[in-house]
Protein backbone atom coordinates (compact mmCIF):
# COMPACT_ATOMS: atom_id res chain seq x y z
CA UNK A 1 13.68 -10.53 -40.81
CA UNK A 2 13.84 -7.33 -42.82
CA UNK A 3 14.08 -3.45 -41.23
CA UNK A 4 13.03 -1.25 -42.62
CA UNK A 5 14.14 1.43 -40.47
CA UNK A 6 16.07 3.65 -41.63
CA UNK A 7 19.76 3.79 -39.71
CA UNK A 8 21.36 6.49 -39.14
CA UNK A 9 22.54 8.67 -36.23
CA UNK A 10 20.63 11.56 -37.72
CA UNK A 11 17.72 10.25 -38.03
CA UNK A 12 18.11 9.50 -33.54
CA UNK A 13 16.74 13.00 -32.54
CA UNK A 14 13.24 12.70 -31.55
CA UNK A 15 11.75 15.69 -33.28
CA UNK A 16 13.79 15.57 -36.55
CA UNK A 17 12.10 11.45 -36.32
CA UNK A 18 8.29 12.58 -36.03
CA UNK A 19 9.26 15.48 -38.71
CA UNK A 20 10.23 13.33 -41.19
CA UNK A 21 7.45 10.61 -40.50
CA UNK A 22 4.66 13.72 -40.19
CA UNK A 23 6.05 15.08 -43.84
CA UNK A 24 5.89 11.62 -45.55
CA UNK A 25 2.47 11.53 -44.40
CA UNK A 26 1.50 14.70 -45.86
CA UNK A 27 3.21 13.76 -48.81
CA UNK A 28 1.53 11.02 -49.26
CA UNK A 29 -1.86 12.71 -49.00
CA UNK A 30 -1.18 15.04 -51.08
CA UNK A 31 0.16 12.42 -53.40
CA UNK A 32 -3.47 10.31 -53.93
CA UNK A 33 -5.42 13.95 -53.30
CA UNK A 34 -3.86 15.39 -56.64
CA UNK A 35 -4.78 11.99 -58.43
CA UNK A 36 -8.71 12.84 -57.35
CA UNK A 37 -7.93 16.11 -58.66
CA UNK A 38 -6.81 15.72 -62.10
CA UNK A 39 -9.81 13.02 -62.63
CA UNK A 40 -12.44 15.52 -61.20
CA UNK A 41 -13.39 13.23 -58.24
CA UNK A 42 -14.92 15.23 -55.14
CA UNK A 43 -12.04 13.68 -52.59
CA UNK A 44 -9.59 16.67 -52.75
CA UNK A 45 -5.99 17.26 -51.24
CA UNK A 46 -6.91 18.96 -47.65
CA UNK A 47 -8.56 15.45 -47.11
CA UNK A 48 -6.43 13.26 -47.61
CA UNK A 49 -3.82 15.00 -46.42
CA UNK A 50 -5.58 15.41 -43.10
CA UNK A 51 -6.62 11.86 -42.96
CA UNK A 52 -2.91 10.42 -43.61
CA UNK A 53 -1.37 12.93 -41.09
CA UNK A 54 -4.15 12.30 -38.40
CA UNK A 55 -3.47 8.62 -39.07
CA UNK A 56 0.19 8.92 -38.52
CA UNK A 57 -0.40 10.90 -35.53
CA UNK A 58 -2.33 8.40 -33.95
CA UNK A 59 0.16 5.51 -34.86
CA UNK A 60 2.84 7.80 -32.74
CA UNK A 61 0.73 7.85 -30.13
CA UNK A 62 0.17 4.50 -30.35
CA UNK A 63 3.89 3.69 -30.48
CA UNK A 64 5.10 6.53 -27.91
CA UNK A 65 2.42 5.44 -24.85
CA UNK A 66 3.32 2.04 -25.61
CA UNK A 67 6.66 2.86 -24.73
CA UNK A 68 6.42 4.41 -22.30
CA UNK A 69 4.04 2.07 -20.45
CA UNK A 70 1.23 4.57 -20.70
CA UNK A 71 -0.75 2.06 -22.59
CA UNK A 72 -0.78 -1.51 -21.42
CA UNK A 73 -1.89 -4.48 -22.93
CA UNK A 74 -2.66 -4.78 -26.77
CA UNK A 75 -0.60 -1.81 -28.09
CA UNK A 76 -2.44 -1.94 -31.60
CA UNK A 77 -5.98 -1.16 -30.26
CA UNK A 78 -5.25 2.81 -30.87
CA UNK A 79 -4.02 1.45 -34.76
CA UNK A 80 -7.08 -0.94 -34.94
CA UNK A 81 -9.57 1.97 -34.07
CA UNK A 82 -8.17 4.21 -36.27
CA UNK A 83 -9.23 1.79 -39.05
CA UNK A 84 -12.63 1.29 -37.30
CA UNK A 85 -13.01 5.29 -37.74
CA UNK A 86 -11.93 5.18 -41.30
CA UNK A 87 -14.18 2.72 -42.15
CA UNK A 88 -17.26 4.68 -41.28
CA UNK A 89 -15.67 7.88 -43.29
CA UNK A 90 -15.10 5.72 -46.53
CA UNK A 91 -18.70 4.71 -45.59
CA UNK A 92 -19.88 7.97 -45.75
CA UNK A 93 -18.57 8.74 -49.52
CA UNK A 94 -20.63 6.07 -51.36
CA UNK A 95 -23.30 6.99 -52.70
CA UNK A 96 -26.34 4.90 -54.21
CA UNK A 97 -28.04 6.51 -56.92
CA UNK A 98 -30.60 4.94 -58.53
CA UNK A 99 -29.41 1.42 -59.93
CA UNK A 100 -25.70 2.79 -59.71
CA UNK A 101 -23.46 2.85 -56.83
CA UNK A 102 -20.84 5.89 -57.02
CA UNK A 103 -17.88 6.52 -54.32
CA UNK A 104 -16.26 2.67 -53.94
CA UNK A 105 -13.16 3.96 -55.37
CA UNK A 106 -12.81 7.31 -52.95
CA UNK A 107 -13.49 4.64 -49.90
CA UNK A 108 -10.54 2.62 -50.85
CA UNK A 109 -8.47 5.57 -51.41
CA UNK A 110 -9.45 6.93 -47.89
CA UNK A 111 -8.65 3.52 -46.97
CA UNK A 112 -5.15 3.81 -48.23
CA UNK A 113 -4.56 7.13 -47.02
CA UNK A 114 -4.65 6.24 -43.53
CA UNK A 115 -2.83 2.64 -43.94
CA UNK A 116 0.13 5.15 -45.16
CA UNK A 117 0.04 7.38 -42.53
CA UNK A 118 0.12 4.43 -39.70
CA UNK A 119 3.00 3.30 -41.80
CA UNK A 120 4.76 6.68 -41.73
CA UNK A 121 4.06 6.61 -38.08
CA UNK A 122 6.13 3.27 -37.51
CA UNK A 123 8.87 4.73 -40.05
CA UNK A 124 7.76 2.27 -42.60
CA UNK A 125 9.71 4.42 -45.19
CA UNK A 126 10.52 2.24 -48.01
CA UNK A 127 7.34 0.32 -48.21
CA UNK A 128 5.44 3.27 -47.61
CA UNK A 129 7.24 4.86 -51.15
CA UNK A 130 7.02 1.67 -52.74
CA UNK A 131 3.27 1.21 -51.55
CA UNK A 132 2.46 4.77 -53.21
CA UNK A 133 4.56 4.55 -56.35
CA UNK A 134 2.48 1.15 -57.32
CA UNK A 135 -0.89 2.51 -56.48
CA UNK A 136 -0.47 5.55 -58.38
CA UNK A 137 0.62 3.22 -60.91
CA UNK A 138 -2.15 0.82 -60.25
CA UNK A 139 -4.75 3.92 -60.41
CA UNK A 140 -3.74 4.89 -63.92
CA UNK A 141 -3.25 1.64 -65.43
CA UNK A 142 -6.04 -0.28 -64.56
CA UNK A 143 -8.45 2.11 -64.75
CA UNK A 144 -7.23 2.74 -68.51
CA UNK A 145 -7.25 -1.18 -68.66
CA UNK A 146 -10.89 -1.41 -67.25
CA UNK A 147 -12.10 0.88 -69.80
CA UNK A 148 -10.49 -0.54 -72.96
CA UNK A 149 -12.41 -4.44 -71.59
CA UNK A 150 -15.56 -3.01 -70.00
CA UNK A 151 -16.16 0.64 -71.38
CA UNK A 152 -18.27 2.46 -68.58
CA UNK A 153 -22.12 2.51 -68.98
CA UNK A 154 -24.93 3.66 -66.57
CA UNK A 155 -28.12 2.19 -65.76
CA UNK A 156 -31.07 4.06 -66.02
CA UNK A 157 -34.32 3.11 -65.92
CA UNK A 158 -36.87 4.28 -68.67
CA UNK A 159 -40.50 4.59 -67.83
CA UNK A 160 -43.02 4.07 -70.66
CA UNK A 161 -46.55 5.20 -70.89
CA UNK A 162 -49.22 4.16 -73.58
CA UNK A 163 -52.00 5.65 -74.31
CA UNK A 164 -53.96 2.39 -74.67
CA UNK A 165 -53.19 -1.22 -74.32
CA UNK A 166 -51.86 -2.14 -77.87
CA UNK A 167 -48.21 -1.98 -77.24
CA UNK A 168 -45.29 -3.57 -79.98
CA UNK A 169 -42.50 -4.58 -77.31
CA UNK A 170 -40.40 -5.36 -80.02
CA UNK A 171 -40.71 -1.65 -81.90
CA UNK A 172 -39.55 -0.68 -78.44
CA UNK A 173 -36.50 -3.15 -78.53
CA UNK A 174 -35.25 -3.06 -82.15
CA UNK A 175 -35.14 1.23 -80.71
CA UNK A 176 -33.22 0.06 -78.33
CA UNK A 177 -30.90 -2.15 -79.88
CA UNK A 178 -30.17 1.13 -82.24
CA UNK A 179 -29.48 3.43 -79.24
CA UNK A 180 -27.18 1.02 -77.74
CA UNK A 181 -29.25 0.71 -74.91
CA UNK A 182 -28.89 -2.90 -73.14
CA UNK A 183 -32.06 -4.35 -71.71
CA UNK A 184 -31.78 -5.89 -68.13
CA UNK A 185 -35.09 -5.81 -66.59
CA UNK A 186 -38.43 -4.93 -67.22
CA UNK A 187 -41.81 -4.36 -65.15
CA UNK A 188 -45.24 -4.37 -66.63
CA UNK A 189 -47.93 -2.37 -64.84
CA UNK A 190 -51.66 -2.34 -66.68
CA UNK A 191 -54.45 0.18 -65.64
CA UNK A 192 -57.77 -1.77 -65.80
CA UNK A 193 -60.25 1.06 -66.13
CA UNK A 194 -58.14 3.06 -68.71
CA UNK A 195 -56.79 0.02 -70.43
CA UNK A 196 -53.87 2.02 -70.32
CA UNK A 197 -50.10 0.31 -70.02
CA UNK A 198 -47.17 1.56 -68.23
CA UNK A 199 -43.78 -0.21 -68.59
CA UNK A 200 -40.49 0.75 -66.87
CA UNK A 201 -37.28 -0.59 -68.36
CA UNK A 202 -34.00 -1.16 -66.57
CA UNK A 203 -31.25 -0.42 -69.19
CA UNK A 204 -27.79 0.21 -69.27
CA UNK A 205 -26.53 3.02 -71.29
CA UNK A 206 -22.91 3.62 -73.03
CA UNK A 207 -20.81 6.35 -71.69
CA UNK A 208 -21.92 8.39 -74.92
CA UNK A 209 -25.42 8.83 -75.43
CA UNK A 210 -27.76 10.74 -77.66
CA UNK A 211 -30.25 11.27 -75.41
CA UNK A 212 -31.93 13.68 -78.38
CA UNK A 213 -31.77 10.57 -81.12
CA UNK A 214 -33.97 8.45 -79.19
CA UNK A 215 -36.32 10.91 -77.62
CA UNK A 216 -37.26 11.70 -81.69
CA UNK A 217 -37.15 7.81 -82.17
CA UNK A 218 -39.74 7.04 -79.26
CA UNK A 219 -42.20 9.98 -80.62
CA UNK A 220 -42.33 7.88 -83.24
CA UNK A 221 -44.64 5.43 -81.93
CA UNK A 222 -47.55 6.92 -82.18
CA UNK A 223 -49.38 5.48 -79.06
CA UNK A 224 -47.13 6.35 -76.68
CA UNK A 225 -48.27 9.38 -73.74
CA UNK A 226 -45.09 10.23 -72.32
CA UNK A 227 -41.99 8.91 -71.05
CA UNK A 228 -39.05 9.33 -68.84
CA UNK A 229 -35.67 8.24 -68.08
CA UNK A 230 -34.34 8.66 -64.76
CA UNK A 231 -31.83 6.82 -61.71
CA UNK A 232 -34.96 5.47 -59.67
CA UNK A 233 -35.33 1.52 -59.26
CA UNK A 234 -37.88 -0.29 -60.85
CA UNK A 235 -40.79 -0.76 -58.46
């Protein structure tokens, strides 16, 4: 079995102990906070620095009552609630918008934040550096890799109305096809008395997008009323 405690007669004194495990923590916040940071993600420093230092505090509690026989029974309950609590806080950071679901990333990174601060508190050192060091790594590189095989698009959903009832779907889809636009879904709503027809388009849209080029390009048609594109669901 490998410890990974580190040995040392130094390293005996309790205070100099929960120093050391307290500063990794805060390292380690600080560490994934400045990554949010420099990629403009809402998640800052104070956050995670909090949330891996509260973490690691309650992991020392966890350790120190078990101990000394304040806590009886399962001695990872404090540990396992601690996640429970996380959880709902990572919950709290996604966001649905529309068709598009923002925040999944900032979860897992709150998630991660507090897994290295229960480490810290156990004195986990070396897989706690190692554990940082690859998903720093990981954070860079496959984000870069997930953009070079699936560059990042947005649905939005395009609402369409006409004037009258004579409507040339495929005008509509050869615009689309110009603008990059990729049709998903489609709903077709028709006004009886007005013989007027409405259709809303779920599309996904490329990271850049001239939203100018194909507002001139849909003018062009000459029945069409007005139109809209927005992050609402098709109804």
């Amino acid at each position: 079995m490998i410890d990974f405690h580190l040995q040392s007669s130094l390293f005996n004194n309790t205070i100099v102990i929960f120093l050391m495990r307290a500063l990794l923590s805060i390292f380690c916040g600080i560490c994934l906070g400045l990554e949010r940071k420099i990629k403009k993600h809402p998640v800052g420093i104070r956050t995670l620095v909090f949330l891996s230092l509260s973490s690691c505090l309650f992991g020392i509690t966890s350790i120190t009552m078990a101990k000394q026989g304040i806590l009886t029974g399962d001695t990872t309950r404090i540990a396992a609630g601690v996640v429970s609590g996380i959880g709902f806080l990572g919950a709290g950071v996604i966001v649905h918008q529309g068709f598009n679901i923002h925040g999944l990333t900032h979860a897992a990174i709150i998630l991660m934040a507090s897994a290295l601060g229960l480490a810290c508190a156990d004195g986990l050192y070396i897989p706690v550096f190692i554990t940082l060091a690859l998903c720093l790594t990981l954070m860079t590189v496959i984000e870069r890799l997930e953009h070079a095989l699936f560059p990042p698009e947005t649905a939005k959903l395009i609402k369409i109305d006409f004037s009258d009832d004579k409507v040339d779907e495929s005008e509509l889809e050869v615009i689309f096809k110009r603008c990059k636009l990729k049709l998903v879904d489609k709903n077709f709503n028709y006004d009886i008395e007005n013989k007027r027809v409405s259709i809303a388009y779920k599309v996904f849209k490329p990271n850049k997008f001239d939203f100018s080029d194909f507002s001139q390009k849909i003018r062009q048609i000459k029945n069409i009323r007005s139109f809209s594109i927005s992050q609402g669901d098709i109804d």
